[in-house]
Protein backbone atom coordinates (compact mmCIF):
# COMPACT_ATOMS: atom_id res chain seq x y z
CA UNK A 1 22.97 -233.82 33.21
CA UNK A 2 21.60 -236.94 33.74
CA UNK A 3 18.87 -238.05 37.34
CA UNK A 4 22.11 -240.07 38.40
CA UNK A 5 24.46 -237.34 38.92
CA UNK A 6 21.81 -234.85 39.99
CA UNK A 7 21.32 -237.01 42.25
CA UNK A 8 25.09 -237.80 43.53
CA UNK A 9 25.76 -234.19 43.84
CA UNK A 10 22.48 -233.32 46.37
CA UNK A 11 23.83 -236.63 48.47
CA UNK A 12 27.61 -235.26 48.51
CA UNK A 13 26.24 -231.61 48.97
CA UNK A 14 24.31 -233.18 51.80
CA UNK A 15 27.29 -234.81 53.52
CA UNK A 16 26.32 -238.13 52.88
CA UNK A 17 29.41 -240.32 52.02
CA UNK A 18 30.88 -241.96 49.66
CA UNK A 19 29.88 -245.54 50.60
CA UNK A 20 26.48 -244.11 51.62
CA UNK A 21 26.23 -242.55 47.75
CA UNK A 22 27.74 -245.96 46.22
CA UNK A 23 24.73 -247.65 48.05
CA UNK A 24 22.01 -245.17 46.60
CA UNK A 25 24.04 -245.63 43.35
CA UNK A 26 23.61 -248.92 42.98
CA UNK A 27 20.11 -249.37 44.36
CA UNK A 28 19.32 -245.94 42.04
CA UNK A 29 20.65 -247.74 39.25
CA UNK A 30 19.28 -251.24 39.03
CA UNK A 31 15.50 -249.67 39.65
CA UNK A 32 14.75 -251.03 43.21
CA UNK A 33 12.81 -247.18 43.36
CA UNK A 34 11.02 -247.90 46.98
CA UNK A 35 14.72 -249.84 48.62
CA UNK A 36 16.22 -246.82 46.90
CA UNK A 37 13.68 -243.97 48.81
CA UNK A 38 14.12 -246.30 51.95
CA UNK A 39 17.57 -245.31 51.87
CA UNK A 40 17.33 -242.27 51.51
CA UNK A 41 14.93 -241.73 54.31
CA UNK A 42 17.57 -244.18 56.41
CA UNK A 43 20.18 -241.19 54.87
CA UNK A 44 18.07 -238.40 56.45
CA UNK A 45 17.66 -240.18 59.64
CA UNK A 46 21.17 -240.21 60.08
CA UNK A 47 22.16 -236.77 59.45
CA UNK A 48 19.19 -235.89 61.68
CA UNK A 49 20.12 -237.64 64.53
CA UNK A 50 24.06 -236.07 64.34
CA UNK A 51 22.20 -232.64 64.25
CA UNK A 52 20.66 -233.75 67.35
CA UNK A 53 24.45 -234.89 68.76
CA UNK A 54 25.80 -231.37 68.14
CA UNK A 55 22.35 -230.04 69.13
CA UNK A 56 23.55 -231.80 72.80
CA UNK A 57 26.97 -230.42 72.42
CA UNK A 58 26.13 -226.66 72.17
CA UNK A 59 23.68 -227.06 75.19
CA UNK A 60 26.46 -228.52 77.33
CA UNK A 61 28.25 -225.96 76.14
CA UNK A 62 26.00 -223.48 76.83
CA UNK A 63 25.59 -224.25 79.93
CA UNK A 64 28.98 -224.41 80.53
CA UNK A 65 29.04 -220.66 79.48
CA UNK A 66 26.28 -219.56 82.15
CA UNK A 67 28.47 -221.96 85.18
CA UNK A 68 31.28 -220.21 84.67
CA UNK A 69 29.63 -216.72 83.93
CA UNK A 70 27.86 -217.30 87.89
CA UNK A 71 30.88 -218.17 89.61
């Protein structure tokens, strides 16, 4: 297996899209190295700030939970 699709298969294992992968592809592929770790780190950003979203979600959620359990 070659670094390419080592590397395609973390990024769709990691839920990064296809347009997002294409990107990394093409940067990955024409041996811009430090736009291509830029991206990445843009990649992780991303997913780390939905975590955060749903992080929000469970909490109003949550709290939601204790409301209704103190009425």
């Amino acid at each position: 297996m070659d670094g390419w699709t080592q590397i395609r298969e973390c990024m769709e294992d990691s839920g990064c899209s296809a347009t997002a992968t294409r990107r990394a592809e093409n940067l990955y592929q024409t041996g811009a190295v430090e736009d291509f770790i830029r991206y990445l780190r843009a990649c992780r950003c991303d997913a780390l700030e939905a975590i955060h979203e749903k992080q929000k979600q469970l909490d109003r959620l949550d709290r939601l939970i204790r409301d209704t359990k103190n009425m």
